[in-house]
N, C-alpha and C. Protein backbone atom coordinates (compact mmCIF):
# COMPACT_ATOMS: atom_id res chain seq x y z
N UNK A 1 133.44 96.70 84.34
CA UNK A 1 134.57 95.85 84.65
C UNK A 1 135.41 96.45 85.78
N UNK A 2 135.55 97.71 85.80
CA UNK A 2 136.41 98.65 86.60
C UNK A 2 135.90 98.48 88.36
N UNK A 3 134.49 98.19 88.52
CA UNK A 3 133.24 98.17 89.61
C UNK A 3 134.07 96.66 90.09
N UNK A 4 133.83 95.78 89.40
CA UNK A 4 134.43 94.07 89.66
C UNK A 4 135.47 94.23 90.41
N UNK A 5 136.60 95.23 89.45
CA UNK A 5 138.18 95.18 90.25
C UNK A 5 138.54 95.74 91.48
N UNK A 6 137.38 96.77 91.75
CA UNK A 6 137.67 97.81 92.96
C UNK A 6 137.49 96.67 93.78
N UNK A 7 135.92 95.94 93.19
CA UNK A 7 135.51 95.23 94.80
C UNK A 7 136.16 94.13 95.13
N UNK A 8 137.45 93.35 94.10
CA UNK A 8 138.01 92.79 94.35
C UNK A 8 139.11 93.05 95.14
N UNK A 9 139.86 94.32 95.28
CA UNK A 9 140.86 94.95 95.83
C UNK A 9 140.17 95.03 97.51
N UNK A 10 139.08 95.07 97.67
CA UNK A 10 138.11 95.54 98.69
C UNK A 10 138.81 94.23 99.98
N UNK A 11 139.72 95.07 100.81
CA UNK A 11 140.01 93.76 101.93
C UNK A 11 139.01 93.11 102.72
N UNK A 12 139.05 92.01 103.07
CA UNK A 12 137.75 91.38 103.89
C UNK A 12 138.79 90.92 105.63
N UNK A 13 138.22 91.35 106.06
CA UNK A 13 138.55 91.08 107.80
C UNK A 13 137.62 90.33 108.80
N UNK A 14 138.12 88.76 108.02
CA UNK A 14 136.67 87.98 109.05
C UNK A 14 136.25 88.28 110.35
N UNK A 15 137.51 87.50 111.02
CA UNK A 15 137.17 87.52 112.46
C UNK A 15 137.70 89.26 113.17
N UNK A 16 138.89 89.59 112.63
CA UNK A 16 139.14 91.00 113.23
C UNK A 16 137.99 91.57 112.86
N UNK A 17 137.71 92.18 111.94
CA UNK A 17 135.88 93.17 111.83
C UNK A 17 135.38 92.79 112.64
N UNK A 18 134.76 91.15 112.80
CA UNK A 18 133.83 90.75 114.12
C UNK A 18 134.25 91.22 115.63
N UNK A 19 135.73 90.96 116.02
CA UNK A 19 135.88 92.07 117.49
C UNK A 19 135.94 92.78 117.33
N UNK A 20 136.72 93.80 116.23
CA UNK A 20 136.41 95.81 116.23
C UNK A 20 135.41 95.50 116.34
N UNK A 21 134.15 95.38 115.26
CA UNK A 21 132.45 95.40 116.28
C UNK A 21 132.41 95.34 117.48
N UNK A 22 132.28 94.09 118.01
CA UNK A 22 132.15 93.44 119.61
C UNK A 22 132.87 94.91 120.35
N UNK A 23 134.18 95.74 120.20
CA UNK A 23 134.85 95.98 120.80
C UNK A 23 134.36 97.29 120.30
N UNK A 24 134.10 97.95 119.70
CA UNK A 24 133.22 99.62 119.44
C UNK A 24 131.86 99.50 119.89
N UNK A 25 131.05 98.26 119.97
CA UNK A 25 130.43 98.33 120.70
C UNK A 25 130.34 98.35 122.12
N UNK A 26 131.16 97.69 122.56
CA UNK A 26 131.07 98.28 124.10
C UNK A 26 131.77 99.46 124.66
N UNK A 27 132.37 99.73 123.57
CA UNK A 27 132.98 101.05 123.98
C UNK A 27 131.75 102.44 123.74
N UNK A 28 131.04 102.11 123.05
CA UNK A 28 129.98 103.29 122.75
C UNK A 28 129.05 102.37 123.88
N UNK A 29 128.70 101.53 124.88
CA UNK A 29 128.09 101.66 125.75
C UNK A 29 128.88 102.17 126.85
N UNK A 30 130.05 101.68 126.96
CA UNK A 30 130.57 102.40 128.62
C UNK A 30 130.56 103.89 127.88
N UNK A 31 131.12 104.23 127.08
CA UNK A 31 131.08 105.97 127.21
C UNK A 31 129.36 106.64 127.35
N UNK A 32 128.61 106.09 126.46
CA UNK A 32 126.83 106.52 126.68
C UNK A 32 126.58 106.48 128.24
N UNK A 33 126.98 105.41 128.70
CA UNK A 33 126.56 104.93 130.15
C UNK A 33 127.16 106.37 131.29
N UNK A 34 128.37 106.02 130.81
CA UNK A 34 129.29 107.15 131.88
C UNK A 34 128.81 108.95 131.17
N UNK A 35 127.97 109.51 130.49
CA UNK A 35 127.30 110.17 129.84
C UNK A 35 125.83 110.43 130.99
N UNK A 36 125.15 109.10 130.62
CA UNK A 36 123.88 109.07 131.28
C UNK A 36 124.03 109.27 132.23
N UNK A 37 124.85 108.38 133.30
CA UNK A 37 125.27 108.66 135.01
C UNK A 37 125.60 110.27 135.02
N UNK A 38 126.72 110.86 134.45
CA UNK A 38 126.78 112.47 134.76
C UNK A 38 125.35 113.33 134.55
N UNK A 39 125.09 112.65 133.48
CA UNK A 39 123.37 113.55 133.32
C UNK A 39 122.58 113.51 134.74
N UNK A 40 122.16 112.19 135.02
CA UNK A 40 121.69 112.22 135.93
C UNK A 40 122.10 112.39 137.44
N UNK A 41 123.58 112.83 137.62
CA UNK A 41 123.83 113.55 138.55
C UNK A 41 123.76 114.74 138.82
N UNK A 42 123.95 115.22 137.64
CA UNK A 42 124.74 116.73 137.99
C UNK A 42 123.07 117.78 137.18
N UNK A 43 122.19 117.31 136.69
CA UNK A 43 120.53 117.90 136.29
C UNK A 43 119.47 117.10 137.76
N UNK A 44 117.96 116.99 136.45
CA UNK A 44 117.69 116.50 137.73
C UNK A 44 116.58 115.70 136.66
N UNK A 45 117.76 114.81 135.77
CA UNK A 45 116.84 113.86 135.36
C UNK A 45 116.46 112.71 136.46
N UNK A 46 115.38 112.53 136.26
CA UNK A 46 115.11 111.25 137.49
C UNK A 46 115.16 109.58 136.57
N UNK A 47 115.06 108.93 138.32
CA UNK A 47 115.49 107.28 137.64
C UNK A 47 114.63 106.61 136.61
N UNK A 48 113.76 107.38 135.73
CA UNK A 48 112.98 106.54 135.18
C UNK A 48 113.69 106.87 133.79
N UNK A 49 114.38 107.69 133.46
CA UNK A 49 114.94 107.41 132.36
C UNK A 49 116.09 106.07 132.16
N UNK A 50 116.32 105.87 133.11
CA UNK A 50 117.37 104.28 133.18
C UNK A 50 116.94 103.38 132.29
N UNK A 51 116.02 103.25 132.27
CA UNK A 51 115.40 102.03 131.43
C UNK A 51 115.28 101.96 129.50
N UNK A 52 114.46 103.56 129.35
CA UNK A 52 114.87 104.28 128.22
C UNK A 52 116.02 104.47 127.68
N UNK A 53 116.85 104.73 128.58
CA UNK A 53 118.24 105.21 128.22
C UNK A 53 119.06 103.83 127.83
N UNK A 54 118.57 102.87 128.69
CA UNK A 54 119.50 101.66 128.44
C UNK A 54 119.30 101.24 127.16
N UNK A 55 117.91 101.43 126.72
CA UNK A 55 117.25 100.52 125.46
C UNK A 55 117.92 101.59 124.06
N UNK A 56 118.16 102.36 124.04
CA UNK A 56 118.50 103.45 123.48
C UNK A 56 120.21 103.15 123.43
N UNK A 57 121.02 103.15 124.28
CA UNK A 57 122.44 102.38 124.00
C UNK A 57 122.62 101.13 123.68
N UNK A 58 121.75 100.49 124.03
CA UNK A 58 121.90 99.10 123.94
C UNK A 58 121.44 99.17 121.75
N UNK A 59 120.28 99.48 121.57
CA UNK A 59 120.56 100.18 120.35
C UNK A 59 121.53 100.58 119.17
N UNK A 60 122.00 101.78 119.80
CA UNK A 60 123.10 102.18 119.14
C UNK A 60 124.40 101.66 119.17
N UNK A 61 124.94 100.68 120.16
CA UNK A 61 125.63 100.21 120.27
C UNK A 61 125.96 98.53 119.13
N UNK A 62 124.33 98.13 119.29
CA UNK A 62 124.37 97.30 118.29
C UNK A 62 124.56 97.34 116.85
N UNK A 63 124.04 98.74 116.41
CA UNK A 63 123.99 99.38 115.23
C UNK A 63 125.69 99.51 114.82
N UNK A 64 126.41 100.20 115.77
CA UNK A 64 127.63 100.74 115.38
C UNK A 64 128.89 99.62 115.48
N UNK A 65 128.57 98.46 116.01
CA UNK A 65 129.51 97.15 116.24
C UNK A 65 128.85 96.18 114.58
N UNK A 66 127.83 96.31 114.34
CA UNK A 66 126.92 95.51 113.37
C UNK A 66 127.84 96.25 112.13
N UNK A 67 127.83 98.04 112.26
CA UNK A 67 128.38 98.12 110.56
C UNK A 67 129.73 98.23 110.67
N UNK A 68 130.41 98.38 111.85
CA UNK A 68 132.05 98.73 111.40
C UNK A 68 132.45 96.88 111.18
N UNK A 69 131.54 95.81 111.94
CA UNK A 69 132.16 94.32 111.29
C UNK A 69 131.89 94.33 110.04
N UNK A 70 131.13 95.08 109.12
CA UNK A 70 130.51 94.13 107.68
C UNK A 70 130.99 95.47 106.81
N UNK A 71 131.61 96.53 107.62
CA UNK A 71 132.01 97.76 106.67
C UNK A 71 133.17 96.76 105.58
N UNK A 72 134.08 96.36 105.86
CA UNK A 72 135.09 95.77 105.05
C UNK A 72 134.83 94.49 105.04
N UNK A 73 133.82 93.80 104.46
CA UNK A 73 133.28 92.44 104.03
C UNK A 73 132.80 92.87 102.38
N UNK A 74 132.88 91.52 101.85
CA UNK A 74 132.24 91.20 100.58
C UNK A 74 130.83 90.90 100.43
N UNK A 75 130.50 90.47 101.19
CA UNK A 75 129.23 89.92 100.91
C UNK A 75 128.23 90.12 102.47
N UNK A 76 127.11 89.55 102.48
CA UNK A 76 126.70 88.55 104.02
C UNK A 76 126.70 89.81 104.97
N UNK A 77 126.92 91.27 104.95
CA UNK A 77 126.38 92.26 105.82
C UNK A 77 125.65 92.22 107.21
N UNK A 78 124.34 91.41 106.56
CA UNK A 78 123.32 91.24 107.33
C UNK A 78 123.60 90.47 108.53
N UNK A 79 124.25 89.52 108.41
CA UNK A 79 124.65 88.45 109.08
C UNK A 79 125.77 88.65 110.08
N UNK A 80 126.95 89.21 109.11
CA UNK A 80 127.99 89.51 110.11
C UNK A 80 128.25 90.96 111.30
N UNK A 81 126.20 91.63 110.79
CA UNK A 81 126.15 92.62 111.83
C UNK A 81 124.91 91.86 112.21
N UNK A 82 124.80 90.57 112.30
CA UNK A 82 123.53 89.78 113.52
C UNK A 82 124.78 89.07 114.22
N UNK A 83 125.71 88.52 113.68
CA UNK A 83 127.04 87.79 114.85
C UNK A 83 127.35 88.56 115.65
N UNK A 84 127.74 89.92 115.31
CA UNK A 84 128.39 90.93 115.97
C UNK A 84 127.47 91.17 116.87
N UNK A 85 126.13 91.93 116.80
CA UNK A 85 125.39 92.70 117.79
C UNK A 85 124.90 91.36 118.93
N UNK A 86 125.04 90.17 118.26
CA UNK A 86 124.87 88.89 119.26
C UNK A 86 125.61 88.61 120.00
N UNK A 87 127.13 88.75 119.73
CA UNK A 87 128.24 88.60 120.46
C UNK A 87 128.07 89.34 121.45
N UNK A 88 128.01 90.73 121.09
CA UNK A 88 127.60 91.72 122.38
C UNK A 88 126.60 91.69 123.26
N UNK A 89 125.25 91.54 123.04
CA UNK A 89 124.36 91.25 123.73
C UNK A 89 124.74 89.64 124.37
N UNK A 90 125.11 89.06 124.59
CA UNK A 90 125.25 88.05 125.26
C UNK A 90 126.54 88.12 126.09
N UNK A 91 127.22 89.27 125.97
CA UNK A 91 128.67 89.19 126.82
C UNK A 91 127.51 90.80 127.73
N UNK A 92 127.05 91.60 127.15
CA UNK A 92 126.39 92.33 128.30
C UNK A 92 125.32 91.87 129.29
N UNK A 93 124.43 90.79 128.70
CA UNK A 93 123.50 90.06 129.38
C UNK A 93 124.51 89.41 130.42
N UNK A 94 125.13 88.43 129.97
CA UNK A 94 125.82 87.76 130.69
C UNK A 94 127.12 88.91 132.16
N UNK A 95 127.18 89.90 131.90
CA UNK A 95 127.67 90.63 132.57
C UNK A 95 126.80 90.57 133.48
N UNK A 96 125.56 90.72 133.34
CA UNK A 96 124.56 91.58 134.02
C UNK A 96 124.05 90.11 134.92
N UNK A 97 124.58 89.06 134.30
CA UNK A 97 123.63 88.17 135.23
C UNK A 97 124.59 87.60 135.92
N UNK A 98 126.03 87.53 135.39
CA UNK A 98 126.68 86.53 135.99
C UNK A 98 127.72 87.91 137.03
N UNK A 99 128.14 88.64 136.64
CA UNK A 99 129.23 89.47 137.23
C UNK A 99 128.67 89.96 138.58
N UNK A 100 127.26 90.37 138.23
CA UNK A 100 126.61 91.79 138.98
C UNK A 100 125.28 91.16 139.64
N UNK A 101 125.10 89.74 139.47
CA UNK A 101 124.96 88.87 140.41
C UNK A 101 122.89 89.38 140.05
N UNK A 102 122.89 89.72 139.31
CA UNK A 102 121.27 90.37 139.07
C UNK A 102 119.99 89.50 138.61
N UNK A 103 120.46 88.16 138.45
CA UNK A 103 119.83 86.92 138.54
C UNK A 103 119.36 86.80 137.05
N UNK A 104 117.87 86.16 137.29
CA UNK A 104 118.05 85.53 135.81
C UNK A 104 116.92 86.81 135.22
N UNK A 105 117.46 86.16 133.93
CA UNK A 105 116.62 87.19 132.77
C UNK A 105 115.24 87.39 132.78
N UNK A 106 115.12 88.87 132.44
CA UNK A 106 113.42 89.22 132.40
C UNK A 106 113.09 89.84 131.11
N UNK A 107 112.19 90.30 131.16
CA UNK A 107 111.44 90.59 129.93
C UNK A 107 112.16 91.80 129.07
N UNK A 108 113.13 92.41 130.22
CA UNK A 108 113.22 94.03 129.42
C UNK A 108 114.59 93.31 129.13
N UNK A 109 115.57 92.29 129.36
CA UNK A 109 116.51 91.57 129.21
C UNK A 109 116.78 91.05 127.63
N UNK A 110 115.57 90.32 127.43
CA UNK A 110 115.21 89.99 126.39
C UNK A 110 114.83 90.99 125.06
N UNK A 111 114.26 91.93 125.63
CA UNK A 111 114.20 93.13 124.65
C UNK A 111 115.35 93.70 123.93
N UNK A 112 116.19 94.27 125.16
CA UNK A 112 117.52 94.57 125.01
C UNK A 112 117.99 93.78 123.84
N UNK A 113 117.88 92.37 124.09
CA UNK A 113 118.78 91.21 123.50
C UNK A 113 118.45 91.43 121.88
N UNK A 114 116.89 91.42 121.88
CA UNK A 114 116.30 91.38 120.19
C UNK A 114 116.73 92.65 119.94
N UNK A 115 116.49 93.52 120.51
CA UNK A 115 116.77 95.61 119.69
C UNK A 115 118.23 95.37 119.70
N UNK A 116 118.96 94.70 120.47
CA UNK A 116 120.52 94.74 120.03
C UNK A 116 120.87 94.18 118.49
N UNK A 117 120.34 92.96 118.25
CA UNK A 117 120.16 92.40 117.31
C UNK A 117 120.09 92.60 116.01
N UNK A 118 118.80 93.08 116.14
CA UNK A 118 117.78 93.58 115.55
C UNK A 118 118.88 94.75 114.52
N UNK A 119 119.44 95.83 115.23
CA UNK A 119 119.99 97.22 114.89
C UNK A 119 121.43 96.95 114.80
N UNK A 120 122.17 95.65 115.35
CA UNK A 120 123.31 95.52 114.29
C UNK A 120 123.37 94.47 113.34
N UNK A 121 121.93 93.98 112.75
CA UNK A 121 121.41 93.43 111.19
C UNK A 121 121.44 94.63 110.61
N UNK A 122 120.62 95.78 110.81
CA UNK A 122 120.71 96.87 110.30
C UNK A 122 121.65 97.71 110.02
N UNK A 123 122.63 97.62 110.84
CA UNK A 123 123.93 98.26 110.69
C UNK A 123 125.00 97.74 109.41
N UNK A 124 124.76 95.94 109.76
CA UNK A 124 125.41 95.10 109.03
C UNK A 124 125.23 95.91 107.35
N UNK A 125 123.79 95.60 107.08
CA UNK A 125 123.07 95.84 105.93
C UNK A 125 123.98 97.01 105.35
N UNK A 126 123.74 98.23 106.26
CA UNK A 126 124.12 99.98 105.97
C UNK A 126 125.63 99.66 105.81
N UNK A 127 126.59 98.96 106.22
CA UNK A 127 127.60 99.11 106.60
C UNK A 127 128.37 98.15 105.19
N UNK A 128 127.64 97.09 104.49
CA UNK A 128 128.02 96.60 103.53
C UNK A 128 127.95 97.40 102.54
N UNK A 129 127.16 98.36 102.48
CA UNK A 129 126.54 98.82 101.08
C UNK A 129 127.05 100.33 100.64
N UNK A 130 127.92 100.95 102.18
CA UNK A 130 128.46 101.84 102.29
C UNK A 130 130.06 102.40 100.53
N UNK A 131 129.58 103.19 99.98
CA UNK A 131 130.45 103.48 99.00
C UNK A 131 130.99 104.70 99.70
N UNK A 132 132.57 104.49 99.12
CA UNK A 132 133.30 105.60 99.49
C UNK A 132 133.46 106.63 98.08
């Protein structure tokens, strides 16, 4: 009975959780990004890690926007870290096509889009189920 009451006390933050996500996620890509760029200035990683590296933030970024939205939810985890990591991937795609003028989408575009996805469902999941 005691389990019922906690999780009733348990605050739910619809739409705010959904931008902290949206909004820790892009903050763990510009800091990774501005990370990668010093790496590869100041060593002597070469340009072929760009691509790796992107798929790899783009990743973690989805992961960590996916569980901090569904960390303080009741239910639906899964979901409200697939809104979240979607929100993001479509405001970075859309950066990339509309801001930075880089035309239309390709294959590694699309990748990005699903592994973003993909890893803040997963986050969602981890992030509901999280006991303190």
């Amino acid at each position: 009975m005691e389990k019922q009451v906690q999780a009733a006390k348990r605050p739910v933050h619809g739409g705010l959780g959904l931008m902290c996500g949206v909004v820790l996620a892009v903050g763990i890509t510009a800091a990774a990004f501005f990370l990668l760029v010093l790496l590869m200035t100041y060593t002597e990683l070469s340009m072929e890690v760009i691509g790796m590296g992107s798929l790899a933030v783009t990743a973690l970024s989805g992961f960590g926007g996916g569980f901090l939205a569904s960390h303080h939810q009741m239910a639906r985890g899964l979901w409200w870290g697939l809104l979240t990591a979607g929100i993001y991937a479509l405001l970075m795609m859309g950066f990339l096509c509309g801001l930075l003028g880089e035309g239309a989408w390709t294959l590694g575009r699309g990748l990005g889009l699903m592994v973003a996805v993909c890893c803040g469902g997963l986050g969602g999941i981890l992030g509901i189920n999280v006991k303190k």
